[in-house]
PDB file of N, CA and C in Angstrom:
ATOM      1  N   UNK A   1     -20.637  -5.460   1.798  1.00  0.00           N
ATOM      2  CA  UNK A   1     -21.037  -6.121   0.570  1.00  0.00           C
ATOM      3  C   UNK A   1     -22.553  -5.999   0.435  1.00  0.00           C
ATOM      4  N   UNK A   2     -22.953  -5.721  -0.574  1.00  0.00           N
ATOM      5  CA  UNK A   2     -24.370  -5.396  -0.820  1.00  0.00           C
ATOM      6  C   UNK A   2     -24.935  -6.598  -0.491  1.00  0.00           C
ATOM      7  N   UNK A   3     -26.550  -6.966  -0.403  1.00  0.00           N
ATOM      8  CA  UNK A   3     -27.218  -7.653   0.208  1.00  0.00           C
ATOM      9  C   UNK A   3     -28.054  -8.488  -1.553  1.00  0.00           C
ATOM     10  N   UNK A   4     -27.826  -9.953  -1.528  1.00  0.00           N
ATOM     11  CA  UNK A   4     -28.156 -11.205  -2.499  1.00  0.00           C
ATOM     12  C   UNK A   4     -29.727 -11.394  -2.253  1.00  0.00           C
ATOM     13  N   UNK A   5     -30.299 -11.135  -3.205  1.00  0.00           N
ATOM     14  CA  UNK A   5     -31.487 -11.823  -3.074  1.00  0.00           C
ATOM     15  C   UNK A   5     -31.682 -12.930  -4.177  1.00  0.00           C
ATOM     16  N   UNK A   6     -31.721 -14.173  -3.929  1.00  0.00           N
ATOM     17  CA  UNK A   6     -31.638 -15.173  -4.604  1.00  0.00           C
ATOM     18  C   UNK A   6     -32.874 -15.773  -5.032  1.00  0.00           C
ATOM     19  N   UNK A   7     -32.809 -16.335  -6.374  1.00  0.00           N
ATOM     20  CA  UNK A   7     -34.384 -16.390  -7.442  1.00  0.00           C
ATOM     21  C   UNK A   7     -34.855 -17.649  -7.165  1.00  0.00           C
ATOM     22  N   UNK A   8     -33.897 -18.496  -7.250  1.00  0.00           N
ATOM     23  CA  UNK A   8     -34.459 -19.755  -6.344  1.00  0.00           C
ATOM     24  C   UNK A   8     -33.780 -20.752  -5.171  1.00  0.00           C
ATOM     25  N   UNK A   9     -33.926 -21.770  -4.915  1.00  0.00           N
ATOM     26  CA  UNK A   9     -33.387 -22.670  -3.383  1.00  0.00           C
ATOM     27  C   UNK A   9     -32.377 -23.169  -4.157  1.00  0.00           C
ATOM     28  N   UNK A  10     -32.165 -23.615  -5.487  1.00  0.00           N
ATOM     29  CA  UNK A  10     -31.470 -24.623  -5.777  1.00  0.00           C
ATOM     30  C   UNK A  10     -29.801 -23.808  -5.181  1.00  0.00           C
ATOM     31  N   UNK A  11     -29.139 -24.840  -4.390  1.00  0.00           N
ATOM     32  CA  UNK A  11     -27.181 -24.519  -3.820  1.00  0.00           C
ATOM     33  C   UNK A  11     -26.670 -24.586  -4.454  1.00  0.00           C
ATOM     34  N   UNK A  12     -26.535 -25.126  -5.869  1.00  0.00           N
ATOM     35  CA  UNK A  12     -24.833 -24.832  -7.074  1.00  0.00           C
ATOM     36  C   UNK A  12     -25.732 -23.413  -7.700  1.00  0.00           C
ATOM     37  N   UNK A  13     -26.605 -23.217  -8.156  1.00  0.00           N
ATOM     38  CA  UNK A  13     -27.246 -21.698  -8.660  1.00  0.00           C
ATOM     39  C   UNK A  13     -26.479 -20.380  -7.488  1.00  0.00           C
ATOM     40  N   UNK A  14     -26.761 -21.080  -6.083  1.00  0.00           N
ATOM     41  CA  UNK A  14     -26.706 -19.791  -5.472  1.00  0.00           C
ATOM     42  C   UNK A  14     -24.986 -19.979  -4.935  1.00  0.00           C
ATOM     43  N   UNK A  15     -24.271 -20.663  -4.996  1.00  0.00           N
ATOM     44  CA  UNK A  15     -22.946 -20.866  -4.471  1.00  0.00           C
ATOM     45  C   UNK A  15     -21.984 -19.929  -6.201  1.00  0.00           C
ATOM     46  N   UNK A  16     -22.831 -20.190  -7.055  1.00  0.00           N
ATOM     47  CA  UNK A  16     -22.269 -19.468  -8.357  1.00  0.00           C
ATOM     48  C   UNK A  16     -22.551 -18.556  -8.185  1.00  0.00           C
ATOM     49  N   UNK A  17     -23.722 -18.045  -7.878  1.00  0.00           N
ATOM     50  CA  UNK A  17     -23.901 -16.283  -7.374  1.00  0.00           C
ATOM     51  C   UNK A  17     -22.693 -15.843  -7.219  1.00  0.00           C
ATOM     52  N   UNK A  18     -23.066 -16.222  -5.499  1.00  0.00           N
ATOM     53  CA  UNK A  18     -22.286 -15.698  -4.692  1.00  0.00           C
ATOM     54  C   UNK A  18     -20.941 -15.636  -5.231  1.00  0.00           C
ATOM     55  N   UNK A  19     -20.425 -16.574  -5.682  1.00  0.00           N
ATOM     56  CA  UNK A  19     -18.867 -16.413  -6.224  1.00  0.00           C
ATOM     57  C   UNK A  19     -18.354 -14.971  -7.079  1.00  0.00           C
ATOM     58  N   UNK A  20     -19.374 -15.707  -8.292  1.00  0.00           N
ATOM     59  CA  UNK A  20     -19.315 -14.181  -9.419  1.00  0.00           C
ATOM     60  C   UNK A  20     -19.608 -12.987  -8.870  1.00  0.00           C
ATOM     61  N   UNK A  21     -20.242 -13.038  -7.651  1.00  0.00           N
ATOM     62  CA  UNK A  21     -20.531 -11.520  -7.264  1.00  0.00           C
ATOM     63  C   UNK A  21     -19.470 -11.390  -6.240  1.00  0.00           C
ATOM     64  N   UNK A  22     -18.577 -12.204  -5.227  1.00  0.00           N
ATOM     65  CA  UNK A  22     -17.427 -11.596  -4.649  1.00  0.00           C
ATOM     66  C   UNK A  22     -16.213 -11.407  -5.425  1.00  0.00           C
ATOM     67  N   UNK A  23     -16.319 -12.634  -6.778  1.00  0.00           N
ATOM     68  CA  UNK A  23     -15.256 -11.922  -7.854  1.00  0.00           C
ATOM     69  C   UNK A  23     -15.145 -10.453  -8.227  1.00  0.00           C
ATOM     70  N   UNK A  24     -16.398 -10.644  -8.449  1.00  0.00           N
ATOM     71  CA  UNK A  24     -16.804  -8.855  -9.264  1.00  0.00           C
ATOM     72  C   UNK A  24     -16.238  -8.354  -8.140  1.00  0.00           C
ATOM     73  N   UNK A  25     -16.979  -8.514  -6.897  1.00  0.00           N
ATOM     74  CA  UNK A  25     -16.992  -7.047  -5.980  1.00  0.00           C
ATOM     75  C   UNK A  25     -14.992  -6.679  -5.668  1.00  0.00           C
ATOM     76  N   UNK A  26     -14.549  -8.099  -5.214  1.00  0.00           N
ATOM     77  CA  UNK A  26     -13.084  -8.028  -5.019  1.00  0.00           C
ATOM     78  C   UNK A  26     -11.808  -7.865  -6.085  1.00  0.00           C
ATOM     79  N   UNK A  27     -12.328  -8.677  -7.194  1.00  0.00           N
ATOM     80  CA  UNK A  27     -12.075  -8.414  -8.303  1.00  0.00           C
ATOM     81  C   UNK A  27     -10.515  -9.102  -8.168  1.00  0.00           C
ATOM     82  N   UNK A  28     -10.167 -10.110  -7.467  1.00  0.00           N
ATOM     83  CA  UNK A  28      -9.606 -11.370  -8.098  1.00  0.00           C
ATOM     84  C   UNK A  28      -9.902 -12.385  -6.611  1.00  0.00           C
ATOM     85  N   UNK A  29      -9.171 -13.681  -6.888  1.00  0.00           N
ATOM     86  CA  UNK A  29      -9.671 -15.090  -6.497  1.00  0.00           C
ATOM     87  C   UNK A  29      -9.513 -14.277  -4.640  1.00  0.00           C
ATOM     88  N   UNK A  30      -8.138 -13.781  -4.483  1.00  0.00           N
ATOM     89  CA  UNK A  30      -7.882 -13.926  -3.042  1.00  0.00           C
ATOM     90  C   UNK A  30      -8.897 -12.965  -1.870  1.00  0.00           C
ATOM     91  N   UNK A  31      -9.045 -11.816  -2.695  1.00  0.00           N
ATOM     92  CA  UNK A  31     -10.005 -11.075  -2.386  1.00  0.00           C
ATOM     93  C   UNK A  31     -11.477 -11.678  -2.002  1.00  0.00           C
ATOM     94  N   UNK A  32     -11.800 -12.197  -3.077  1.00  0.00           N
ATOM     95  CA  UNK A  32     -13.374 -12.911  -3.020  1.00  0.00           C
ATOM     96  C   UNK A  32     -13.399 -13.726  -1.958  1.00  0.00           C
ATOM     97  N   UNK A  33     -12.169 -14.686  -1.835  1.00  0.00           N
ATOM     98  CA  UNK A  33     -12.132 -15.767  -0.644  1.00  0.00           C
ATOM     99  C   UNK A  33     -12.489 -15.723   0.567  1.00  0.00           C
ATOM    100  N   UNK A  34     -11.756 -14.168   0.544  1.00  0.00           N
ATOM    101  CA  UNK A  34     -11.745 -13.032   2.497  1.00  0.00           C
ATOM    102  C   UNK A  34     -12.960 -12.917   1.884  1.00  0.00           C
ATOM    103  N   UNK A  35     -13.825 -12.392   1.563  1.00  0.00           N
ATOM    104  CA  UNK A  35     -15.245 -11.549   1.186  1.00  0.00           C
ATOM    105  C   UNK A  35     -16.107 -13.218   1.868  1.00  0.00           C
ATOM    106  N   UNK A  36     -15.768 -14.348   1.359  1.00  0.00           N
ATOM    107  CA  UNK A  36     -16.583 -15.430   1.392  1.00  0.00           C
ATOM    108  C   UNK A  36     -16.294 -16.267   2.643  1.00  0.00           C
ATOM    109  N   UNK A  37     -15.064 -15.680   3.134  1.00  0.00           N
ATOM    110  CA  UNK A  37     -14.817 -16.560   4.582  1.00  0.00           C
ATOM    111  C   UNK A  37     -14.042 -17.562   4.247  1.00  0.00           C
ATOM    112  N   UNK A  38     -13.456 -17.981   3.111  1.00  0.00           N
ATOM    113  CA  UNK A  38     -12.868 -19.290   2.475  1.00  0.00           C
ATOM    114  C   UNK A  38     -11.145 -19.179   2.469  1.00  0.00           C
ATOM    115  N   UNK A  39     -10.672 -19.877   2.108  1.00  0.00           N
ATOM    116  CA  UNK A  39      -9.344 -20.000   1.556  1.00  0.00           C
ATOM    117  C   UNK A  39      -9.234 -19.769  -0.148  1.00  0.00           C
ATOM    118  N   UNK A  40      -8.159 -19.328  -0.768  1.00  0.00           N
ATOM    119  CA  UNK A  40      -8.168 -19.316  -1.616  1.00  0.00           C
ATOM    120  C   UNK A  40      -8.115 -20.317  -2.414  1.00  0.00           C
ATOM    121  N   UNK A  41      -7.388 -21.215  -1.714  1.00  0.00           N
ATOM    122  CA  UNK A  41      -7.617 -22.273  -2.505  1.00  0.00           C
ATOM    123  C   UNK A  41      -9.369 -23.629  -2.867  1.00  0.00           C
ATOM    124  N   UNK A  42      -9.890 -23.114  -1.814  1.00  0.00           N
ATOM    125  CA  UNK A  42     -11.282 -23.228  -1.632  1.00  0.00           C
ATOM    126  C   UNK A  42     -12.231 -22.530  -2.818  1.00  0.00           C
ATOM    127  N   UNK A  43     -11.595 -21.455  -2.922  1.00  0.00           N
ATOM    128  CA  UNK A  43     -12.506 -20.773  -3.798  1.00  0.00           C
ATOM    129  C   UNK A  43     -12.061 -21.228  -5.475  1.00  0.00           C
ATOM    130  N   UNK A  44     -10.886 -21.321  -5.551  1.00  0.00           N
ATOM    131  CA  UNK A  44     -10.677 -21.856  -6.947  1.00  0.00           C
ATOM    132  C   UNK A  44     -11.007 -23.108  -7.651  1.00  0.00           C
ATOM    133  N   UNK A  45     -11.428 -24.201  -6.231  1.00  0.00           N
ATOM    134  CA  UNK A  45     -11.998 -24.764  -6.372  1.00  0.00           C
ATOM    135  C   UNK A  45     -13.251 -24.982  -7.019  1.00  0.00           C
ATOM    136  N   UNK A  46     -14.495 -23.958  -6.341  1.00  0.00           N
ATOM    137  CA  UNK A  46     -15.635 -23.494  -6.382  1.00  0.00           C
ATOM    138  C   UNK A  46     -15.694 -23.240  -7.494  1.00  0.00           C
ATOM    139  N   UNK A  47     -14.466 -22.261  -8.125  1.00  0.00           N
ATOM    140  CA  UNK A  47     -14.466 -21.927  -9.602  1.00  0.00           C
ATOM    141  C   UNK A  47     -14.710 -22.854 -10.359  1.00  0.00           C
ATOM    142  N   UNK A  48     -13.386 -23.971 -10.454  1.00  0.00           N
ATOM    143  CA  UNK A  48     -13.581 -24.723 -11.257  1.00  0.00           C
ATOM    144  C   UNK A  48     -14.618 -25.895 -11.660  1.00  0.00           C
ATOM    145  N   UNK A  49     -15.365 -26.387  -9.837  1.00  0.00           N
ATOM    146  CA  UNK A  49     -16.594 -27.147  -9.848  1.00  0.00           C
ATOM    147  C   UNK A  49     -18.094 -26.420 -10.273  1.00  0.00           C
ATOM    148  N   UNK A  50     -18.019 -25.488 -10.347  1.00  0.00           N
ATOM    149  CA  UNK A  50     -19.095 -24.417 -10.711  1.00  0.00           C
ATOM    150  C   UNK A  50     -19.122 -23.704 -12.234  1.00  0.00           C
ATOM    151  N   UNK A  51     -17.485 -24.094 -12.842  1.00  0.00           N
ATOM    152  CA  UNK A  51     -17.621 -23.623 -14.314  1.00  0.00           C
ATOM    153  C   UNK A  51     -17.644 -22.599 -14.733  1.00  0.00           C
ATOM    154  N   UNK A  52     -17.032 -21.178 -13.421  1.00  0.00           N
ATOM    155  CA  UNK A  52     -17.285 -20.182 -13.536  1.00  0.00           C
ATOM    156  C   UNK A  52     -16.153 -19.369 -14.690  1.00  0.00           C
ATOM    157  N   UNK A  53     -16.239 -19.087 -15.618  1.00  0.00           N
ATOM    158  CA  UNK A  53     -14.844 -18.178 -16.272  1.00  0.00           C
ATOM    159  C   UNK A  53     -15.050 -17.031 -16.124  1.00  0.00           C
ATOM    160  N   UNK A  54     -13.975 -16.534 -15.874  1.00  0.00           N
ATOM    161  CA  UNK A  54     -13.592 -15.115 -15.732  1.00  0.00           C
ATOM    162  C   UNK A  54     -12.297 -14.696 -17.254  1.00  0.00           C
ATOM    163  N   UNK A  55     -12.732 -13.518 -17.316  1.00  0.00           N
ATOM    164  CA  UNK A  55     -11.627 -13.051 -18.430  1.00  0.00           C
ATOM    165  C   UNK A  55     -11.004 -11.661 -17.241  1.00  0.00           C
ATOM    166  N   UNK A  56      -9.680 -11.641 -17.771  1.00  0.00           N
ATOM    167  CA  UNK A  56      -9.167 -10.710 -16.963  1.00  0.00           C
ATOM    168  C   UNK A  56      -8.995  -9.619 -17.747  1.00  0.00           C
ATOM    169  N   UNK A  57      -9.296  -8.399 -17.501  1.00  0.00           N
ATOM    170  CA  UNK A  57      -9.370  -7.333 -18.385  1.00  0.00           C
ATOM    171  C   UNK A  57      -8.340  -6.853 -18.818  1.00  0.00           C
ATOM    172  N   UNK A  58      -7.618  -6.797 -20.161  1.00  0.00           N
ATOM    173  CA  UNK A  58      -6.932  -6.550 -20.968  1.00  0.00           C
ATOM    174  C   UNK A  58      -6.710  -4.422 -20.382  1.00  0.00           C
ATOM    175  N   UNK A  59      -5.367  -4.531 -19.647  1.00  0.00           N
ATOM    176  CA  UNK A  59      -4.757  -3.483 -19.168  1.00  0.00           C
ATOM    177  C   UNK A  59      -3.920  -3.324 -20.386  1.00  0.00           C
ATOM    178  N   UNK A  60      -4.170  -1.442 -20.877  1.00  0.00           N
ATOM    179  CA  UNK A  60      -3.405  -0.897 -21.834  1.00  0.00           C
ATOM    180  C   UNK A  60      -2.040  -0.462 -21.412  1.00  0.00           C
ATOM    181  N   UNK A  61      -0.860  -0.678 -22.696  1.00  0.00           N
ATOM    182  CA  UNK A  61       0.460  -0.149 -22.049  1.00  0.00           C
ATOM    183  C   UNK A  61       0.344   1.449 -21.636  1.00  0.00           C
ATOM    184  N   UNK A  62       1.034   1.236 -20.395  1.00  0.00           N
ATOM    185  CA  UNK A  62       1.651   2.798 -20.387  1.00  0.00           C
ATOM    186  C   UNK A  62       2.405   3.665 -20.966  1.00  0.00           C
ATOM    187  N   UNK A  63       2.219   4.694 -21.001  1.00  0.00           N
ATOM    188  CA  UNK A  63       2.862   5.308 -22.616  1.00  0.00           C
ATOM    189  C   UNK A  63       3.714   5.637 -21.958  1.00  0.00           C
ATOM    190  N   UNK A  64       4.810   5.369 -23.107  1.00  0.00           N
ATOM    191  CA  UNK A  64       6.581   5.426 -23.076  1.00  0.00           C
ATOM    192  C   UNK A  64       6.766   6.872 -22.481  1.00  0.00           C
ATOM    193  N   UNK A  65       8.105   7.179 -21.519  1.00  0.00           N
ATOM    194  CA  UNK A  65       8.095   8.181 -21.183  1.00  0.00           C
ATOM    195  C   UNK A  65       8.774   9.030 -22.571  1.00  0.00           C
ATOM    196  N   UNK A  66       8.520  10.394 -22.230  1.00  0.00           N
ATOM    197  CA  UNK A  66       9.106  11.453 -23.535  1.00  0.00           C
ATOM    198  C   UNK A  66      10.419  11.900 -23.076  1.00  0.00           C
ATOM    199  N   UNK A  67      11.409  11.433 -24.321  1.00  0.00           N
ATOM    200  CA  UNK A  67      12.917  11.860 -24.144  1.00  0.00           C
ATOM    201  C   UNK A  67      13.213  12.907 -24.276  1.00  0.00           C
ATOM    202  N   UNK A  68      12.196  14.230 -24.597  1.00  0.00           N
ATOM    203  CA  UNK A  68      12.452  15.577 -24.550  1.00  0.00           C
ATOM    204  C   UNK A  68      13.169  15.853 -23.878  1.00  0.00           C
ATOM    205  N   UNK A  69      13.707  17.498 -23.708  1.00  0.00           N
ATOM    206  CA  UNK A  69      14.459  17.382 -22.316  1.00  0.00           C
ATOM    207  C   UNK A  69      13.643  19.039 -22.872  1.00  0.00           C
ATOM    208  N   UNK A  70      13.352  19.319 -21.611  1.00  0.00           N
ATOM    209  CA  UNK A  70      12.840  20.753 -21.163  1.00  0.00           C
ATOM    210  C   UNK A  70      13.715  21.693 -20.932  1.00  0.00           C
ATOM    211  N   UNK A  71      13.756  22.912 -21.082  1.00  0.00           N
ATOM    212  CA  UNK A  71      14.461  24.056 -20.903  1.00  0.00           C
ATOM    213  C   UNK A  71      14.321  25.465 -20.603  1.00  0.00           C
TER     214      UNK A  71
END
């Protein structure tokens, strides 16, 4: 995991960092948790006491297979 350099001392500033940046890096809750040493349920916590939202990125359908038949 890349290396945080943090702008100031204040702990809910840098505990939100850190979150949003093991979200990003893991890219959902359970992932980030292992990245942070936590439980998952620890971390959703964090989420919700920290106010963090996440949007989950809108995955396009897969296109229908083709009923052609080859010959």
């Amino acid at each position: 995991m890349p290396q945080l350099i943090l702008d100031t001392f204040n702990l809910e500033a840098a505990q939100r960092r850190l979150c949003t940046e093991a979200l990003d890096h893991a890219g959902n809750i359970v992932g980030a948790a292992k990245l942070l040493g936590i439980t998952r349920h620890a971390m959703k916590r964090r989420i919700i006491k920290l106010g963090i939202t996440r949007t989950r990125p809108v995955q396009a359908p897969a296109p229908a297979p083709s009923l052609s038949a080859s010959a």
